[in-house]
PDB file of N, CA and C in Angstrom:
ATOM      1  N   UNK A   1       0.836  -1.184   0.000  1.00  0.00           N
ATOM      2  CA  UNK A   1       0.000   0.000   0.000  1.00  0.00           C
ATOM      3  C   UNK A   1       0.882   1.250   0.000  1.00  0.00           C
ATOM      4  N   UNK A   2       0.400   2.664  -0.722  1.00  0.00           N
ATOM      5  CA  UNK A   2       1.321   3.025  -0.260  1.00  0.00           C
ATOM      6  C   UNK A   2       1.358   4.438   1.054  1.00  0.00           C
ATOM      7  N   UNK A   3       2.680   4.633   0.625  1.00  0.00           N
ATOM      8  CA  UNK A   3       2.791   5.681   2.575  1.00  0.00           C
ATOM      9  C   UNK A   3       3.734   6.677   2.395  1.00  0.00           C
ATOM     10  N   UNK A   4       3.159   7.586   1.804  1.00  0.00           N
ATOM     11  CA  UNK A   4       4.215   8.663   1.868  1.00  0.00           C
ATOM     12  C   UNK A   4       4.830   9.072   2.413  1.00  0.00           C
ATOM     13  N   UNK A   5       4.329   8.609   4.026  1.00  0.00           N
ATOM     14  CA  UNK A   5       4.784   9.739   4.955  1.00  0.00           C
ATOM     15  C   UNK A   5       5.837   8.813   5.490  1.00  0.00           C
ATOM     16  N   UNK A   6       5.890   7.713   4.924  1.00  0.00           N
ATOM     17  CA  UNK A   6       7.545   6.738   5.576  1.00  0.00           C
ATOM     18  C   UNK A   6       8.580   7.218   4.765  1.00  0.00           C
ATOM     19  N   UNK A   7       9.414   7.243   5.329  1.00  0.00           N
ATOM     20  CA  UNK A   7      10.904   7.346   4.549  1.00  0.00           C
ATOM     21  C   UNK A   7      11.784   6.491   5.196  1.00  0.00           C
ATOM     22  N   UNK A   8      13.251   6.367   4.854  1.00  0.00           N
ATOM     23  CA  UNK A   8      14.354   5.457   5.133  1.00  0.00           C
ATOM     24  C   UNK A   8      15.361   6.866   4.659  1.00  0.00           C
ATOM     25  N   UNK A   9      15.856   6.596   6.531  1.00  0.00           N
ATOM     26  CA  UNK A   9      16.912   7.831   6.450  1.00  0.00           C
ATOM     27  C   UNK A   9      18.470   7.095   6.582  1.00  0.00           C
ATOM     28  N   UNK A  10      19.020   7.703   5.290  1.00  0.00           N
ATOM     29  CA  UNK A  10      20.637   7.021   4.651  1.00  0.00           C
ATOM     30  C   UNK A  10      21.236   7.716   5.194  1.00  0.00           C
ATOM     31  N   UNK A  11      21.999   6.923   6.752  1.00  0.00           N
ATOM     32  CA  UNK A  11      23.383   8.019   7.382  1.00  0.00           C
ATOM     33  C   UNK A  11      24.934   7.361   7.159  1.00  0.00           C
ATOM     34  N   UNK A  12      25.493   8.098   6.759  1.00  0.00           N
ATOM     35  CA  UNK A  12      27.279   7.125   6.699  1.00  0.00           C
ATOM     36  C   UNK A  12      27.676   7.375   8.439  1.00  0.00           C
ATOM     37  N   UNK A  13      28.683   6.698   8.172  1.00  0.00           N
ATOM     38  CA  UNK A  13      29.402   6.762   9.374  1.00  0.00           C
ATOM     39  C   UNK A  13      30.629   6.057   9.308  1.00  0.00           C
ATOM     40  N   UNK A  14      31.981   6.558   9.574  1.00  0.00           N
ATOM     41  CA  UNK A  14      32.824   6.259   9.522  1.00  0.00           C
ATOM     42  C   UNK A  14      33.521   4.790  10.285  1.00  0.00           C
ATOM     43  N   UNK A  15      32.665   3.929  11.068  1.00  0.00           N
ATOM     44  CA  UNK A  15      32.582   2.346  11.658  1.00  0.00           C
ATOM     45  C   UNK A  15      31.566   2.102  11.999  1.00  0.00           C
ATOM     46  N   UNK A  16      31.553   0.749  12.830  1.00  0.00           N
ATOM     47  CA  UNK A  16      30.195  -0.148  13.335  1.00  0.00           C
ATOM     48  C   UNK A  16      30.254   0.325  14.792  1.00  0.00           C
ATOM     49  N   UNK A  17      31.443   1.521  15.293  1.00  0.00           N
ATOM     50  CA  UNK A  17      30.860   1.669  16.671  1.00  0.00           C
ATOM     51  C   UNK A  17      30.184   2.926  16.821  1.00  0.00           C
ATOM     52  N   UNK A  18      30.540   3.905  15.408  1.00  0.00           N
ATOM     53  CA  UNK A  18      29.548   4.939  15.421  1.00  0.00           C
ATOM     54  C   UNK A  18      28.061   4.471  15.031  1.00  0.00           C
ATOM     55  N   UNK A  19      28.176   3.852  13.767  1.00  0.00           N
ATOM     56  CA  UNK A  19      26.607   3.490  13.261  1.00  0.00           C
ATOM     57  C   UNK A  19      25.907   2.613  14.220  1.00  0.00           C
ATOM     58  N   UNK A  20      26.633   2.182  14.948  1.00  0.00           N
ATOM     59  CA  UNK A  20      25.575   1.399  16.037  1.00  0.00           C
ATOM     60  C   UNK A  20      25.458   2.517  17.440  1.00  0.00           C
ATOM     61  N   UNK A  21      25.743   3.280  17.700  1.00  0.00           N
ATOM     62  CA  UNK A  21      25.766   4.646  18.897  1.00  0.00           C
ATOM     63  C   UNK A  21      24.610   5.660  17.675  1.00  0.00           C
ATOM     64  N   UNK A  22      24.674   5.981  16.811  1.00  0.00           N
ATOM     65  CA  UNK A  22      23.545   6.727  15.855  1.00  0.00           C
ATOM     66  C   UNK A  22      22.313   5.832  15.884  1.00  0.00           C
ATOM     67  N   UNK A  23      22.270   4.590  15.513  1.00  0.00           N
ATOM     68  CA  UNK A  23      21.178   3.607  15.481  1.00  0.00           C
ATOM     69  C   UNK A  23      20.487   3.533  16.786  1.00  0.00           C
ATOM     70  N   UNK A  24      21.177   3.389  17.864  1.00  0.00           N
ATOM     71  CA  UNK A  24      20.857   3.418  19.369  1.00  0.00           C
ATOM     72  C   UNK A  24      20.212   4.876  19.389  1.00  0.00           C
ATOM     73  N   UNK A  25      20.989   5.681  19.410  1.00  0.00           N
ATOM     74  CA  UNK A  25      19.858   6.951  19.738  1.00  0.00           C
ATOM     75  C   UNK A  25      19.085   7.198  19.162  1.00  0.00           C
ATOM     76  N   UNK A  26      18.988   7.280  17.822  1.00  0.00           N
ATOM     77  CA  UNK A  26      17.475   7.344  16.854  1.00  0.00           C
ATOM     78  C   UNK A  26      16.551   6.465  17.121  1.00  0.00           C
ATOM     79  N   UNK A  27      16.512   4.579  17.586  1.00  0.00           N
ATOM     80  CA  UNK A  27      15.577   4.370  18.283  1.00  0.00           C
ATOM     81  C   UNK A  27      15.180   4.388  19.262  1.00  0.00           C
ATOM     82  N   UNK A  28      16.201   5.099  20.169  1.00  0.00           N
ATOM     83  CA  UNK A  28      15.627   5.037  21.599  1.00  0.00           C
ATOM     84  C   UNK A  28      14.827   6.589  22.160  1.00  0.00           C
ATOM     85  N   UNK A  29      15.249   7.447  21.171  1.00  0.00           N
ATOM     86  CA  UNK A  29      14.844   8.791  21.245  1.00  0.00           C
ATOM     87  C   UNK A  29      13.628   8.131  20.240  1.00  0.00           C
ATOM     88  N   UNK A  30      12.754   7.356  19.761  1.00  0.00           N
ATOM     89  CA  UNK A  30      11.960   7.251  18.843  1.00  0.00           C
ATOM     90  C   UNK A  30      11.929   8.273  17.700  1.00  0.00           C
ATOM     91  N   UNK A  31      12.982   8.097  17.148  1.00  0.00           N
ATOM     92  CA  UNK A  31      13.314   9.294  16.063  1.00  0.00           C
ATOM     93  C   UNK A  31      12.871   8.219  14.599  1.00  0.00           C
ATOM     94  N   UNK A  32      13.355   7.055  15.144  1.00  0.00           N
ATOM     95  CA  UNK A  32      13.301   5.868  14.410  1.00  0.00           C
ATOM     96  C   UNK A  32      12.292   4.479  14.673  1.00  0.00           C
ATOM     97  N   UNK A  33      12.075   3.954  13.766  1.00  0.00           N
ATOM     98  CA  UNK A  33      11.302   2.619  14.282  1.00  0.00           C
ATOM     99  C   UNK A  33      12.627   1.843  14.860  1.00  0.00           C
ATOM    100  N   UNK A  34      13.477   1.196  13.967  1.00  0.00           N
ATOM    101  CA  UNK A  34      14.748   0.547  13.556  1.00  0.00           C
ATOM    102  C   UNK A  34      15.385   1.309  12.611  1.00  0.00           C
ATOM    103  N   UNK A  35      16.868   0.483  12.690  1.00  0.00           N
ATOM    104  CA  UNK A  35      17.569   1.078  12.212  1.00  0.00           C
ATOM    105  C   UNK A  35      18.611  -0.184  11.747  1.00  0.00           C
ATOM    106  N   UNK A  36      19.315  -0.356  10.550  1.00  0.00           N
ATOM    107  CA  UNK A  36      19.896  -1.444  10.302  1.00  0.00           C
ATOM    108  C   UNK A  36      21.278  -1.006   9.594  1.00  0.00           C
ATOM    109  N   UNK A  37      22.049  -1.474  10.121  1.00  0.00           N
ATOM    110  CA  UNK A  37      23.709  -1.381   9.572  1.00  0.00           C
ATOM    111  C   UNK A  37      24.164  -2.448   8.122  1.00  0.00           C
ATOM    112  N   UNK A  38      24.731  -1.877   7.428  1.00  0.00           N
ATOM    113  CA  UNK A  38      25.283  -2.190   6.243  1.00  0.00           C
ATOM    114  C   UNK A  38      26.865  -1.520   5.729  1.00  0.00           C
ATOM    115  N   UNK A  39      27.371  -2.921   5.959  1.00  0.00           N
ATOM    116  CA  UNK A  39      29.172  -2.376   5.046  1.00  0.00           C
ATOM    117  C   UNK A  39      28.985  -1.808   4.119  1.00  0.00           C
ATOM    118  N   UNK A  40      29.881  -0.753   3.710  1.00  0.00           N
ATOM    119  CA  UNK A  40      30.140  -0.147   2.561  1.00  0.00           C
ATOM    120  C   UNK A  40      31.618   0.524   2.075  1.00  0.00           C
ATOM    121  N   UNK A  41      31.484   0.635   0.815  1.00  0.00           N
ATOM    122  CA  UNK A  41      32.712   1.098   0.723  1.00  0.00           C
ATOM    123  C   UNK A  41      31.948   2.414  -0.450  1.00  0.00           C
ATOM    124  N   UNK A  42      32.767   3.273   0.340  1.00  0.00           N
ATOM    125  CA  UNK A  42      32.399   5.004  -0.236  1.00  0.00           C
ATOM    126  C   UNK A  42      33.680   5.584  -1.189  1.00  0.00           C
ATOM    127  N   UNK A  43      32.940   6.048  -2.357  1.00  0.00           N
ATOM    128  CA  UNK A  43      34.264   7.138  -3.435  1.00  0.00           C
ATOM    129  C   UNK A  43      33.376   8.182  -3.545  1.00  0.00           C
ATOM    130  N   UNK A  44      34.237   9.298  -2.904  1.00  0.00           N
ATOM    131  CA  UNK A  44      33.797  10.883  -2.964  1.00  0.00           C
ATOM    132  C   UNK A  44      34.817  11.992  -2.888  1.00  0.00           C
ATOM    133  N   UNK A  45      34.462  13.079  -3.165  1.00  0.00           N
ATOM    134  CA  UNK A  45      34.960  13.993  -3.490  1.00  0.00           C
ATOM    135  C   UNK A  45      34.961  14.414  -2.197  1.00  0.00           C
ATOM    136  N   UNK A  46      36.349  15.347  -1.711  1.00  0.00           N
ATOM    137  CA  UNK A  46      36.245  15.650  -0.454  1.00  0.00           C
ATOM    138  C   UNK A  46      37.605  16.861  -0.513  1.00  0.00           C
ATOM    139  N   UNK A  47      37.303  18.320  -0.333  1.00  0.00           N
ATOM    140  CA  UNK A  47      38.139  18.924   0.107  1.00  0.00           C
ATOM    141  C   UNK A  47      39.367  18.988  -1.360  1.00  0.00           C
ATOM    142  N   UNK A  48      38.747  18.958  -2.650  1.00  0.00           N
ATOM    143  CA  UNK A  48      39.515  18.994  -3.931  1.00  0.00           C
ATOM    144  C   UNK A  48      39.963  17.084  -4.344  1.00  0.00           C
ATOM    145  N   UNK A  49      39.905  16.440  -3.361  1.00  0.00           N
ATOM    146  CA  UNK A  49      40.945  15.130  -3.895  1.00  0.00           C
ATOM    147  C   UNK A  49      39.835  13.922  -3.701  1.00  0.00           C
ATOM    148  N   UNK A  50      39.602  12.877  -4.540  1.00  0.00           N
ATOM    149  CA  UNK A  50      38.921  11.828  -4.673  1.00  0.00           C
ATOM    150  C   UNK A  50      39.149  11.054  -3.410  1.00  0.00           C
ATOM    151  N   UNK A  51      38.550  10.351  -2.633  1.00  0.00           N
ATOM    152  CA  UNK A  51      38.681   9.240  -1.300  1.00  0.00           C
ATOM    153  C   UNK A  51      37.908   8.097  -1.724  1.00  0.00           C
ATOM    154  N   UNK A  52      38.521   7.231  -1.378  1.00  0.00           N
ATOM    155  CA  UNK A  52      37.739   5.729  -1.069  1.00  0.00           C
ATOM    156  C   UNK A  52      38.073   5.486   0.448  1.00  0.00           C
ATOM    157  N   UNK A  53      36.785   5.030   0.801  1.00  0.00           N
ATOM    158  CA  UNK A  53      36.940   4.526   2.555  1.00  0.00           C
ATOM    159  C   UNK A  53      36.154   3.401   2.959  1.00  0.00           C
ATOM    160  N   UNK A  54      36.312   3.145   3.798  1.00  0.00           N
ATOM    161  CA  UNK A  54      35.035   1.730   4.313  1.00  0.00           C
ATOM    162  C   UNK A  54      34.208   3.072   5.310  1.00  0.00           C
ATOM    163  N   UNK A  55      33.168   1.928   5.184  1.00  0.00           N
ATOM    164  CA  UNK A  55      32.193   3.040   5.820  1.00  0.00           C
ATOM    165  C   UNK A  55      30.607   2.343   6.819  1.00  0.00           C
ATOM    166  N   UNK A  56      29.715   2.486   7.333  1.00  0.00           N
ATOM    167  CA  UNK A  56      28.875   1.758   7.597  1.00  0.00           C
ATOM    168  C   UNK A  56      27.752   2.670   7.028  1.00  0.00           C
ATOM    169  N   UNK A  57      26.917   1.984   6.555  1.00  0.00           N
ATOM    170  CA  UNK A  57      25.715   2.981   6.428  1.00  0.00           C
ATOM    171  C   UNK A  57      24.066   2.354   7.571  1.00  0.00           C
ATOM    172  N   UNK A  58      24.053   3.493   7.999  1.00  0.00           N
ATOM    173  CA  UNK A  58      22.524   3.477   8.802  1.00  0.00           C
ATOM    174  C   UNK A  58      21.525   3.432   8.164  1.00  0.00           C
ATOM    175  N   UNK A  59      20.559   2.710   7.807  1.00  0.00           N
ATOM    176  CA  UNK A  59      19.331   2.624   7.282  1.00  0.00           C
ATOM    177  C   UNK A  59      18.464   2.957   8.309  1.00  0.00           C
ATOM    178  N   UNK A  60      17.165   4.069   8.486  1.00  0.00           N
ATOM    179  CA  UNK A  60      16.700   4.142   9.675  1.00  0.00           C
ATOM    180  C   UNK A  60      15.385   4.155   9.241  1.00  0.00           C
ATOM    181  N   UNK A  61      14.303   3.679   9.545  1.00  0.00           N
ATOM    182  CA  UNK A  61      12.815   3.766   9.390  1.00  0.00           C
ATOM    183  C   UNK A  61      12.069   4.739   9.821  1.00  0.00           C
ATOM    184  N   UNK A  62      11.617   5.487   9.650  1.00  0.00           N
ATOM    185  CA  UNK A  62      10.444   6.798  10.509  1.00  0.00           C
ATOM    186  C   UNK A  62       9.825   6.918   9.444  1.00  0.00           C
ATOM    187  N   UNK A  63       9.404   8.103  10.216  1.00  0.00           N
ATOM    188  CA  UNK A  63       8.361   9.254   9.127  1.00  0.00           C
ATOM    189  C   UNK A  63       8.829  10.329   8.762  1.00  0.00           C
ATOM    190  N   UNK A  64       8.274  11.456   7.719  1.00  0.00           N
ATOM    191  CA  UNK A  64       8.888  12.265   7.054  1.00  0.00           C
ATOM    192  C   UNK A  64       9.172  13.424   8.221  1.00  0.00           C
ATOM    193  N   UNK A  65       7.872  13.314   9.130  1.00  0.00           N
ATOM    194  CA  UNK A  65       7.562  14.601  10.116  1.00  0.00           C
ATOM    195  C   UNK A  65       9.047  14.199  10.318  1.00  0.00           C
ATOM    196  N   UNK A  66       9.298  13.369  10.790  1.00  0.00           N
ATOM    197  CA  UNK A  66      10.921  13.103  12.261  1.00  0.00           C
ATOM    198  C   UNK A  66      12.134  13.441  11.673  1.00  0.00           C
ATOM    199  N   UNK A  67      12.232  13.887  10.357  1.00  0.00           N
ATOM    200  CA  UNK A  67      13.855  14.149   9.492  1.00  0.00           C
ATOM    201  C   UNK A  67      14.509  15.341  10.067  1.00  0.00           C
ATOM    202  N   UNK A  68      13.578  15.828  10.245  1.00  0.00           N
ATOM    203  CA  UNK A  68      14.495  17.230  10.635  1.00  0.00           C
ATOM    204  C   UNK A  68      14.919  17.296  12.102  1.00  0.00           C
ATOM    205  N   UNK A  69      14.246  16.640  12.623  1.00  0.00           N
ATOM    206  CA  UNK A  69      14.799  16.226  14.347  1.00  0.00           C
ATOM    207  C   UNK A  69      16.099  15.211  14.129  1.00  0.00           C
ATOM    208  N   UNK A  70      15.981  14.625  13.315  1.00  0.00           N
ATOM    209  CA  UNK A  70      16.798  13.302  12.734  1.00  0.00           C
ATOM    210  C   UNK A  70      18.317  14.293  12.693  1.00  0.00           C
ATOM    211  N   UNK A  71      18.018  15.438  11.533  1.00  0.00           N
ATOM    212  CA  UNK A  71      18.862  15.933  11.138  1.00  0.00           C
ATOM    213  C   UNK A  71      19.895  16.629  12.417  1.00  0.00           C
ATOM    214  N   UNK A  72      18.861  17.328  12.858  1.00  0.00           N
ATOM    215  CA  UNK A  72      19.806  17.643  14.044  1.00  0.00           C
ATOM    216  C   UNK A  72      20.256  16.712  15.355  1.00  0.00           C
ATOM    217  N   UNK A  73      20.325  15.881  15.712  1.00  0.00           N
ATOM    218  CA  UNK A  73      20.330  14.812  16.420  1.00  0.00           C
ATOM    219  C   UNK A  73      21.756  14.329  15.947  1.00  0.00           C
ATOM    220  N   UNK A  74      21.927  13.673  14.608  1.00  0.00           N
ATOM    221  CA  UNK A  74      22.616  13.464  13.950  1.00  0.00           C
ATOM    222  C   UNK A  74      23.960  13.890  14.050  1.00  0.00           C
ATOM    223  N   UNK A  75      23.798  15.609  13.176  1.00  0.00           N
ATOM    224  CA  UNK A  75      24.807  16.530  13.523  1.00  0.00           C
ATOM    225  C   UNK A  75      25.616  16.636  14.601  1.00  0.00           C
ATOM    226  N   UNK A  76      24.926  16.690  15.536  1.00  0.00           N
ATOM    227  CA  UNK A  76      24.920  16.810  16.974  1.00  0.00           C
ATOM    228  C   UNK A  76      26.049  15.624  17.523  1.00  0.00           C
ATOM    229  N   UNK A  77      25.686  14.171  17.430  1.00  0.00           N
ATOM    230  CA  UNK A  77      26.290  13.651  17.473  1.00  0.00           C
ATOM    231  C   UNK A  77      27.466  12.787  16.665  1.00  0.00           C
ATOM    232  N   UNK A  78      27.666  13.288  15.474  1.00  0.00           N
ATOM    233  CA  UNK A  78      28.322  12.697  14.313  1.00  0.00           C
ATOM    234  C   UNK A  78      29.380  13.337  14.256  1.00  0.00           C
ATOM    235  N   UNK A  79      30.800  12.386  13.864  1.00  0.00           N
ATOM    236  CA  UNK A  79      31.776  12.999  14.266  1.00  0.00           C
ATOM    237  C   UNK A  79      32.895  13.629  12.663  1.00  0.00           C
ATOM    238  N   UNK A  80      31.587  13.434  11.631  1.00  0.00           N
ATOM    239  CA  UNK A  80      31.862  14.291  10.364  1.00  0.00           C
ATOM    240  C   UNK A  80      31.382  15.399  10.415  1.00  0.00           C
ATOM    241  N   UNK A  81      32.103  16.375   9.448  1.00  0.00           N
ATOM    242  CA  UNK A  81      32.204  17.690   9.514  1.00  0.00           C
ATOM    243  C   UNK A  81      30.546  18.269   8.619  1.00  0.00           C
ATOM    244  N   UNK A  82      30.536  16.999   7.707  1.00  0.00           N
ATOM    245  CA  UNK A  82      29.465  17.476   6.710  1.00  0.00           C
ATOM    246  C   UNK A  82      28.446  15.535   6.621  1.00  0.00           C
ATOM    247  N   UNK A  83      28.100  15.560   7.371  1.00  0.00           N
ATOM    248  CA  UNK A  83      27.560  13.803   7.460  1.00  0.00           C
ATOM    249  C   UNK A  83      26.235  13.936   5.959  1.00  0.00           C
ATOM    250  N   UNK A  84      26.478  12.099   5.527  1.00  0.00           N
ATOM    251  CA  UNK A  84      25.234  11.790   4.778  1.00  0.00           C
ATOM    252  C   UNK A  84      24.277  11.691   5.648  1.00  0.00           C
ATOM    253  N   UNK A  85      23.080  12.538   5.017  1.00  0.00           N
ATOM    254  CA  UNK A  85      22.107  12.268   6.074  1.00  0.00           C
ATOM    255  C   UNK A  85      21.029  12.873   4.472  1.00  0.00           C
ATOM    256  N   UNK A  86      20.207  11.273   4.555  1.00  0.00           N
ATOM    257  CA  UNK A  86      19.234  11.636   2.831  1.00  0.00           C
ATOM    258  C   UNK A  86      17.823  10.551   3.326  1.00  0.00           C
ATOM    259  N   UNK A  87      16.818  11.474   3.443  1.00  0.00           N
ATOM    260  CA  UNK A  87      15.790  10.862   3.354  1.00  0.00           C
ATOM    261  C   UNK A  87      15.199  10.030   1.843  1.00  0.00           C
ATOM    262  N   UNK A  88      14.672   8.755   2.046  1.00  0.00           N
ATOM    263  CA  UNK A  88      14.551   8.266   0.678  1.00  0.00           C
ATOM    264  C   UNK A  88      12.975   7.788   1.342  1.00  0.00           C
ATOM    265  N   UNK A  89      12.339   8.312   0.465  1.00  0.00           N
ATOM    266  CA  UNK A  89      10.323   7.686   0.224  1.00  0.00           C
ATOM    267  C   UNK A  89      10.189   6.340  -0.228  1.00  0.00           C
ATOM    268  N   UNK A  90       9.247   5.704   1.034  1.00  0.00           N
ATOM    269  CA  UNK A  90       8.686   4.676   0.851  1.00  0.00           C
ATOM    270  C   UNK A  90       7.498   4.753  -0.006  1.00  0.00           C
ATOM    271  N   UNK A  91       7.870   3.750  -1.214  1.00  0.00           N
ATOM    272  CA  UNK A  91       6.808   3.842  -2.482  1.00  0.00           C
ATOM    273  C   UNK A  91       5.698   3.012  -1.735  1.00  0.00           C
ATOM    274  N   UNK A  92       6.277   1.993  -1.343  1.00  0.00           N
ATOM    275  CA  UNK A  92       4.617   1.070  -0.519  1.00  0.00           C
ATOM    276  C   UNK A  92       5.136   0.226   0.397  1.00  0.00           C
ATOM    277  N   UNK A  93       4.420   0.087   1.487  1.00  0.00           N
ATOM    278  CA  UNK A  93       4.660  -1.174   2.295  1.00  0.00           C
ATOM    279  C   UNK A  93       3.440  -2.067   3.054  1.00  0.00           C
ATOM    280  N   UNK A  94       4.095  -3.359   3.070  1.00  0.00           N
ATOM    281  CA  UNK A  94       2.838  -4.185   4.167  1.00  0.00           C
ATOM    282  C   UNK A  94       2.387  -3.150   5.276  1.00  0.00           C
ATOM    283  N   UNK A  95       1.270  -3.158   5.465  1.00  0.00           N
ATOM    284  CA  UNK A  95       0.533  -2.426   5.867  1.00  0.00           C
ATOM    285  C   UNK A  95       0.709  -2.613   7.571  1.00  0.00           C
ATOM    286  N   UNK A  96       0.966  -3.741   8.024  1.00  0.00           N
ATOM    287  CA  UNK A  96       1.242  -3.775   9.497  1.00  0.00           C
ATOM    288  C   UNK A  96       2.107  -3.570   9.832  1.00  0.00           C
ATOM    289  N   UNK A  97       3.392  -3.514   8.733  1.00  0.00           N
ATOM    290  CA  UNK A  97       4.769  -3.151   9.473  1.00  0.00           C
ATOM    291  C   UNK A  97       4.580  -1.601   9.579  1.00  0.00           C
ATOM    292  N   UNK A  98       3.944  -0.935   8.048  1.00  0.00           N
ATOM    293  CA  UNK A  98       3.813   0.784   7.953  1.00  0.00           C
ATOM    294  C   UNK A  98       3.410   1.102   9.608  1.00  0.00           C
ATOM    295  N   UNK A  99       2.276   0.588  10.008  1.00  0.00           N
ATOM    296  CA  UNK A  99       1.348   0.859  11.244  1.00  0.00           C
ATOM    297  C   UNK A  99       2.081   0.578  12.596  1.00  0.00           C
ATOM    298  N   UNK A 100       2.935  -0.167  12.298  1.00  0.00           N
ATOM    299  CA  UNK A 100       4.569  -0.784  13.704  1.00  0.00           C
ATOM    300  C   UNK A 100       4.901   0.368  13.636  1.00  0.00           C
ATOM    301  N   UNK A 101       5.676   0.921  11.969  1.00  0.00           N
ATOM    302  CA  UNK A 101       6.685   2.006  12.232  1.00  0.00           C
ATOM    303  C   UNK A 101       6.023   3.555  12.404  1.00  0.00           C
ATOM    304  N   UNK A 102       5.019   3.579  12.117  1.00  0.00           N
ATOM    305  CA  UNK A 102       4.700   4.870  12.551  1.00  0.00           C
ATOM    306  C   UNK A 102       4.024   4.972  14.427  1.00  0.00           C
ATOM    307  N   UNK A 103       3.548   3.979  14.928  1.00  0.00           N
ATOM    308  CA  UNK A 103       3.547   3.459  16.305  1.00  0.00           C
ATOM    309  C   UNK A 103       5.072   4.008  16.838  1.00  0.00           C
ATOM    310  N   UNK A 104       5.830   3.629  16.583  1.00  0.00           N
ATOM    311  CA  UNK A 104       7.201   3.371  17.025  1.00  0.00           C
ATOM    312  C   UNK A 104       7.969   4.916  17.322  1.00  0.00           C
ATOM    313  N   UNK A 105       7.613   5.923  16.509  1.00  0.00           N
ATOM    314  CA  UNK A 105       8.546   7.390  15.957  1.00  0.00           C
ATOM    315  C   UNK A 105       7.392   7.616  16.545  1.00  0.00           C
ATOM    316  N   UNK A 106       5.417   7.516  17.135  1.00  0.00           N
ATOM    317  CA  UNK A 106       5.181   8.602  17.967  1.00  0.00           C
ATOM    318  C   UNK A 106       5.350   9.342  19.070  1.00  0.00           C
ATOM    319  N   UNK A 107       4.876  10.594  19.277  1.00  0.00           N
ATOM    320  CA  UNK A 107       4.944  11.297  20.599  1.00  0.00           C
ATOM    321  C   UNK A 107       4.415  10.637  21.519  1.00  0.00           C
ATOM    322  N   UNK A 108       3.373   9.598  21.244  1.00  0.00           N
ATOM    323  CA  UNK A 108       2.671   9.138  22.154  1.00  0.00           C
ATOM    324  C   UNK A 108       3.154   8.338  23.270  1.00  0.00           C
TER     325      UNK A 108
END
């Protein structure tokens, strides 16, 4: 079905002990439903000169309302100067997980 108002927020992070300390606070601050770690290896432009690095990326579940709390949260605790931080729209999902994850990121 679909749900506009879900997104999947893409954070890098320079290891598995930052992306798991970012993952921890986004769900425990319910910023997030979950949040899931994935190896990566990153090529970017940085400061004039090309980089390749290993990297972890955060996959995080919420809603669109929570990005900008996300965003600063993030910042806040991230120990890059300029962090990935990219909301991506959920085209559709099973309908009981949508209804978990928006449960999960309320005020309530």
């Amino acid at each position: 079905m679909p749900h506009p108002d879900l997104v999947e927020v893409r954070i890098s992070a320079p290891d598995a002990e930052v992306a798991q300390a970012l993952a921890e606070l986004l769900v425990t601050e319910r910023l997030a439903a979950c949040a899931q770690l994935v190896p990566v290896t990153s090529t970017y432009r940085w400061q004039g000169a090309v980089e390749t690095e290993p990297e972890v990326l955060v996959l995080a579940k919420t809603t669109a309302v929570r990005f900008e709390e996300i965003c600063a949260r993030v910042r806040a605790a991230h120990p890059y100067d300029n962090p990935e931080i990219l909301a991506v729209p959920v085209v559709a999902a099973a309908e009981p997980y949508a209804a978990w994850l928006t449960d999960m990121v309320s005020d309530e």
